[in-house]
N, C-alpha and C. Protein backbone atom coordinates (compact mmCIF):
# COMPACT_ATOMS: atom_id res chain seq x y z
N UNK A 1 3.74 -17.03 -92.32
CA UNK A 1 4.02 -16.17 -91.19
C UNK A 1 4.78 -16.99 -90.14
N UNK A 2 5.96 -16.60 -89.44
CA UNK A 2 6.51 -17.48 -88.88
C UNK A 2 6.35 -16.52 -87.38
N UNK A 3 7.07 -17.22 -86.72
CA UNK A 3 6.79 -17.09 -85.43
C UNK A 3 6.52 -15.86 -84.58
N UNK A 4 7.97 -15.14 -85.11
CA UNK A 4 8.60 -13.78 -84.83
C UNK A 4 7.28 -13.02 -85.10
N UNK A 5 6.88 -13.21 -86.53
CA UNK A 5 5.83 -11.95 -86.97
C UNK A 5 4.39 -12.38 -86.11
N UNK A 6 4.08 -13.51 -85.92
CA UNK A 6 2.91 -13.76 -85.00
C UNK A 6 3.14 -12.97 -83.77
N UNK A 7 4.35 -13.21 -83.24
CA UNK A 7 4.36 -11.97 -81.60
C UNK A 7 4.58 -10.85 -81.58
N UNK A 8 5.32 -10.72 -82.76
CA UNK A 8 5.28 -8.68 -83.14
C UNK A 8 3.73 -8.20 -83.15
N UNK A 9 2.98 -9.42 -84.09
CA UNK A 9 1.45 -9.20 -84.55
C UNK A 9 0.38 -8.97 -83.36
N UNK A 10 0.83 -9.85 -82.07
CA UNK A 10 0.17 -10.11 -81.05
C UNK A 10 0.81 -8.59 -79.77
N UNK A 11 1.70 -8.52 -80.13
CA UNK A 11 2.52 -7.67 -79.09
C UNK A 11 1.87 -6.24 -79.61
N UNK A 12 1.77 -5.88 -81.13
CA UNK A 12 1.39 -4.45 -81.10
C UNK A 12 -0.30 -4.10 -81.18
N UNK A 13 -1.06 -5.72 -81.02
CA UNK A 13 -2.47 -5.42 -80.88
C UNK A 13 -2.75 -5.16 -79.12
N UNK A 14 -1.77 -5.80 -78.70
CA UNK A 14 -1.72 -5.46 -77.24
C UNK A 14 -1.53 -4.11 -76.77
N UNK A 15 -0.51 -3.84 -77.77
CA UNK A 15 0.04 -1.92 -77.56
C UNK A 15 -1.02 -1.14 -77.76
N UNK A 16 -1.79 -1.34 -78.71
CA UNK A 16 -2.27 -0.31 -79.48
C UNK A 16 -3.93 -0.63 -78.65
N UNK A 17 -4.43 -1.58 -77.99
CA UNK A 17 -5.56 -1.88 -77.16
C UNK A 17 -5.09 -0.90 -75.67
N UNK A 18 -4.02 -1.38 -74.94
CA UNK A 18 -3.68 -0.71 -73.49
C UNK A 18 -3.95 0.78 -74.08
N UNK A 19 -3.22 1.25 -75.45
CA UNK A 19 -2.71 2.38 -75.53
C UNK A 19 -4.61 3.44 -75.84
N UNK A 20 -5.79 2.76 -76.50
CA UNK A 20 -6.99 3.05 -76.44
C UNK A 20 -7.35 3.03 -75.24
N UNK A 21 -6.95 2.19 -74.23
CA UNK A 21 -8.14 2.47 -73.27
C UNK A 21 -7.08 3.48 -72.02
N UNK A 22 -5.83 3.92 -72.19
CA UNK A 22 -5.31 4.61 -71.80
C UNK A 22 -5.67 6.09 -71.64
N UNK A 23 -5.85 6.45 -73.11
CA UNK A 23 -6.39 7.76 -74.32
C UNK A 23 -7.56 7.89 -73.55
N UNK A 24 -8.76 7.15 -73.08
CA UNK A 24 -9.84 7.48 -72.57
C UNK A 24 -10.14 7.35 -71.42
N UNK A 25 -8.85 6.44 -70.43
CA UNK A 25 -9.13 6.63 -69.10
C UNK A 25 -8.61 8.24 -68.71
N UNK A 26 -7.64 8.81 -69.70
CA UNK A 26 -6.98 9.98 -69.77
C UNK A 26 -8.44 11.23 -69.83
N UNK A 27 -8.66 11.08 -71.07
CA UNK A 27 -9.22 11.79 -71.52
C UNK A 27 -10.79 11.82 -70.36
N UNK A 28 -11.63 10.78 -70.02
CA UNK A 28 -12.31 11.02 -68.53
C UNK A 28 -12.41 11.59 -67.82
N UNK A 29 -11.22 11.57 -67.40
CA UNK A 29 -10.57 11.98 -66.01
C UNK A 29 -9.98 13.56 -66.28
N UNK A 30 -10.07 14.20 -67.19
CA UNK A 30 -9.96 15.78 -67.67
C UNK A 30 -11.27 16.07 -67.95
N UNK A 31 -12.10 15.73 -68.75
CA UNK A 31 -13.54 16.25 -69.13
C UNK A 31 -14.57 15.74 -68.22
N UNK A 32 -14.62 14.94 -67.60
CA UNK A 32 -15.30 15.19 -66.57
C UNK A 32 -15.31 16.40 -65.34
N UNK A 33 -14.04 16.33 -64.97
CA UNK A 33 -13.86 17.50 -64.28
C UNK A 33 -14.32 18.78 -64.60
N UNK A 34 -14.21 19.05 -65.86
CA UNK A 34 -14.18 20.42 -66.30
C UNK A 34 -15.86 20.49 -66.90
N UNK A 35 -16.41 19.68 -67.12
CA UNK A 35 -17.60 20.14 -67.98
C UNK A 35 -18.82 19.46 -67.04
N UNK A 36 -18.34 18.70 -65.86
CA UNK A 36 -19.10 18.23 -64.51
C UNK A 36 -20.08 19.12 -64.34
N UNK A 37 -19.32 20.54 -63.64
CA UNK A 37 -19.84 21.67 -63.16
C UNK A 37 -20.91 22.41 -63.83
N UNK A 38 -20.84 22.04 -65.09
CA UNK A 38 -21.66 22.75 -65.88
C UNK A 38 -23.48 22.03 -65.76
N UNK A 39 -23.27 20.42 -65.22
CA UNK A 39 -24.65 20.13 -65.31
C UNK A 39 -25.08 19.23 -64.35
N UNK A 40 -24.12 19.54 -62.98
CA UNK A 40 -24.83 19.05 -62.04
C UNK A 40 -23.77 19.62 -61.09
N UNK A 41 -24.17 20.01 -59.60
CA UNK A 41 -22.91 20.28 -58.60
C UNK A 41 -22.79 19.57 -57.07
N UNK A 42 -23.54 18.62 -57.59
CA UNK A 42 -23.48 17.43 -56.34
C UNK A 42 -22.21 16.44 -56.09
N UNK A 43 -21.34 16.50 -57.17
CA UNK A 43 -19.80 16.18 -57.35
C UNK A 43 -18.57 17.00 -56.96
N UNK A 44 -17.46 16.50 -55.96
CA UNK A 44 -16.56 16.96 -56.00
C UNK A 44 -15.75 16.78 -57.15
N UNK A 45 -14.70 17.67 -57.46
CA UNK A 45 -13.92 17.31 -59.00
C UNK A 45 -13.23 16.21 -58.86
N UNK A 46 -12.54 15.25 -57.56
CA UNK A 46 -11.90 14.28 -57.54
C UNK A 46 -13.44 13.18 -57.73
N UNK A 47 -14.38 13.28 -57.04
CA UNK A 47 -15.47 12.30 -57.80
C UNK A 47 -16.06 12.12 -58.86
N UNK A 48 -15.89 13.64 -59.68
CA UNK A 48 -16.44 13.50 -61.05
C UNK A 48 -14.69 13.01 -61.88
N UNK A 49 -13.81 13.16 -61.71
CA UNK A 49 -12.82 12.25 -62.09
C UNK A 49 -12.76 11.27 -62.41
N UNK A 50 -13.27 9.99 -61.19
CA UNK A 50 -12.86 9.19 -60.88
C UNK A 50 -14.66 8.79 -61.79
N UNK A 51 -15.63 9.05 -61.83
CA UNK A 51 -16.41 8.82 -62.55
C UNK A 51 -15.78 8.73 -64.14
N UNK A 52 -15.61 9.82 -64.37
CA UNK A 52 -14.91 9.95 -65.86
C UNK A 52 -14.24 8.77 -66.33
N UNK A 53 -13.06 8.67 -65.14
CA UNK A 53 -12.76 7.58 -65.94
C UNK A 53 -13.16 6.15 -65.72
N UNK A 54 -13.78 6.06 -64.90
CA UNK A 54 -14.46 4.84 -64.77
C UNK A 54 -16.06 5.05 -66.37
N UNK A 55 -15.97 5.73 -66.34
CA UNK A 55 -17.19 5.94 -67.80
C UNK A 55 -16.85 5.81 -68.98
N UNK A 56 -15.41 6.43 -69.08
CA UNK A 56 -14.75 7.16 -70.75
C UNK A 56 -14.13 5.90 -71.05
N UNK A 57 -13.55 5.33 -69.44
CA UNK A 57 -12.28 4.12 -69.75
C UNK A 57 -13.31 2.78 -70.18
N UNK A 58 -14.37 2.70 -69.76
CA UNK A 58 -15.35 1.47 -70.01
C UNK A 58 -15.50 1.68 -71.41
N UNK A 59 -16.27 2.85 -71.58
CA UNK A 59 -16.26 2.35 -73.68
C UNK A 59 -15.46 2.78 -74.49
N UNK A 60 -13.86 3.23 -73.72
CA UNK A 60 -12.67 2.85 -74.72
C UNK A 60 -12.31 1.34 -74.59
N UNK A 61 -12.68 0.93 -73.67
CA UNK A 61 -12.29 -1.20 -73.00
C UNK A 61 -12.98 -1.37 -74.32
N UNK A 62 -14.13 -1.09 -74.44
CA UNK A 62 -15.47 -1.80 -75.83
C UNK A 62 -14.62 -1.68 -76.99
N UNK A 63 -14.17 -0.33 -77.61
CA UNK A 63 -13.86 -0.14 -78.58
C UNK A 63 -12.49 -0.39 -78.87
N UNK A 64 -11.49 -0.81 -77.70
CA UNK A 64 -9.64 -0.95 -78.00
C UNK A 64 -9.79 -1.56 -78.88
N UNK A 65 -10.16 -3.12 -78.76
CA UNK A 65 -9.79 -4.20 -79.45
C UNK A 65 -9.92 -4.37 -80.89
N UNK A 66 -11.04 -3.45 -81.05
CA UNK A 66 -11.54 -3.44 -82.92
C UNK A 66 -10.55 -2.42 -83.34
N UNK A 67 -10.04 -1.69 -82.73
CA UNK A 67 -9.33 -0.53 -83.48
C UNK A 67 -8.11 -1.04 -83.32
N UNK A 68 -7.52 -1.62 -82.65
CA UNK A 68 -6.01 -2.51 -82.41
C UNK A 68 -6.07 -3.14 -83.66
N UNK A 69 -6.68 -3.88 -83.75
CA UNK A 69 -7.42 -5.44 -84.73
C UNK A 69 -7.03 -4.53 -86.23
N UNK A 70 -7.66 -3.21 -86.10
CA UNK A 70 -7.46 -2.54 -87.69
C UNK A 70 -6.51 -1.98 -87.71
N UNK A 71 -5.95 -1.14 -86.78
CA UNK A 71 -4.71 -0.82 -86.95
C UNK A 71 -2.83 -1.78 -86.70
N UNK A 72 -3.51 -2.71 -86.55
CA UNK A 72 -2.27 -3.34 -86.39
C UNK A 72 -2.34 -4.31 -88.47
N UNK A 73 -3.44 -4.62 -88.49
CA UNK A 73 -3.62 -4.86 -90.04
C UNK A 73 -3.25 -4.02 -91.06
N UNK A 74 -3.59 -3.35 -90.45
CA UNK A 74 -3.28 -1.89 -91.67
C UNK A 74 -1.78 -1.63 -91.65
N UNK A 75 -1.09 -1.63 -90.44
CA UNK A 75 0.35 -1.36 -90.55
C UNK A 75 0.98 -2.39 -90.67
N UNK A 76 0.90 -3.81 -90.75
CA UNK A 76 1.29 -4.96 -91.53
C UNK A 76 1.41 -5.06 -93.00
N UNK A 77 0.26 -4.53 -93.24
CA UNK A 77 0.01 -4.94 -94.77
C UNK A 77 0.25 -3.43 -95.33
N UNK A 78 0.77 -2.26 -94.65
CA UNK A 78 1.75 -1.50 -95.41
C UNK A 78 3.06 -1.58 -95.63
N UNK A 79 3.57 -2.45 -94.61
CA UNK A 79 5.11 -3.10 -94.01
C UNK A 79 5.36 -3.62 -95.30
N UNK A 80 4.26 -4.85 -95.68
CA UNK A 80 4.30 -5.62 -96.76
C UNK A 80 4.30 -5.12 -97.81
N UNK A 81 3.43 -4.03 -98.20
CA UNK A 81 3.50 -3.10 -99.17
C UNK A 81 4.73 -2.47 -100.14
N UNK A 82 5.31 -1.76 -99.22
CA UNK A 82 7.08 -1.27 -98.79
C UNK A 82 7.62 -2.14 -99.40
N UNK A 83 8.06 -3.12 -98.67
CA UNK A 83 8.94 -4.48 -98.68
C UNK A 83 8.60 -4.71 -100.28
N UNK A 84 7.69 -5.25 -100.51
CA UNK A 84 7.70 -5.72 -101.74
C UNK A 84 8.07 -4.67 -102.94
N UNK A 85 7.44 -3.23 -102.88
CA UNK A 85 7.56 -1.84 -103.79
C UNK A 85 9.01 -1.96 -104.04
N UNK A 86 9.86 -2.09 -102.57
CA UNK A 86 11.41 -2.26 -102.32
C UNK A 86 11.81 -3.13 -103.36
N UNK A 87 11.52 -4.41 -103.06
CA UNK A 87 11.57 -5.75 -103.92
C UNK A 87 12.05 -5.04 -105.63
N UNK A 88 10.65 -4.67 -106.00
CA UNK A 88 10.49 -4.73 -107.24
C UNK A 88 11.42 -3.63 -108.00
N UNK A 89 11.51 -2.35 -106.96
CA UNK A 89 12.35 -1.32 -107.64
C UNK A 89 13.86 -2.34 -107.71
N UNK A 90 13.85 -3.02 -106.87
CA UNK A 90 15.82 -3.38 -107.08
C UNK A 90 15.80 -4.72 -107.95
N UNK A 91 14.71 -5.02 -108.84
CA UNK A 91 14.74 -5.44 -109.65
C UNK A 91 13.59 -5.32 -110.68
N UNK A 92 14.03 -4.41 -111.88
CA UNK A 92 12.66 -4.12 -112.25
C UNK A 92 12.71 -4.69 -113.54
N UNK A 93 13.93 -5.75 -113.66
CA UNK A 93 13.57 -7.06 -114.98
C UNK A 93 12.97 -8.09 -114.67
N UNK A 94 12.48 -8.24 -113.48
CA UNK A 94 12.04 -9.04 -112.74
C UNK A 94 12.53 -10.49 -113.19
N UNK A 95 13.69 -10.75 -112.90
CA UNK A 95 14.46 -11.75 -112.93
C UNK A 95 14.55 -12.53 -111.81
């Protein structure tokens, strides 16, 4: 593995971590609001928000990194997959 593929490797576990805890600071900050009301009404919707995502975004933080970690593996070693399938069809005397 040379250099290039170590920072592609490092750059899209980075993507794909921001991009998890993004998805659930997102996702927080909508379902809290909306399903707040239903079981308590001591919250304004900008405080049950800002709860949300301070809640949703904390155990997407827990979970980015393992799912980066697998999904950046998994789309490597299909890259590699490809590449080589490629390989073999354009030579299939294997010369």
């Amino acid at each position: 593995m040379n250099a290039r593929n170590v920072l592609k490797f490092l750059a899209l576990i980075v993507t794909w971590t921001l991009g998890v805890i993004g998805l659930g600071v997102i996702a927080g900050a909508i379902t809290f609001p909306l399903l707040g009301p239903l079981f308590t009404s001591a919250y304004t919707p900008g405080e049950l928000a800002v709860h949300g995502m301070k809640k949703i975004g904390f155990l997407a933080m827990v979970w980015a990194p393992g799912v980066a970690l697998v999904m950046t593996v998994k789309r490597t070693y299909e890259q590699r997959r490809v590449a080589t399938n490629r390989l073999r069809s354009e030579n299939p005397a294997g010369r």
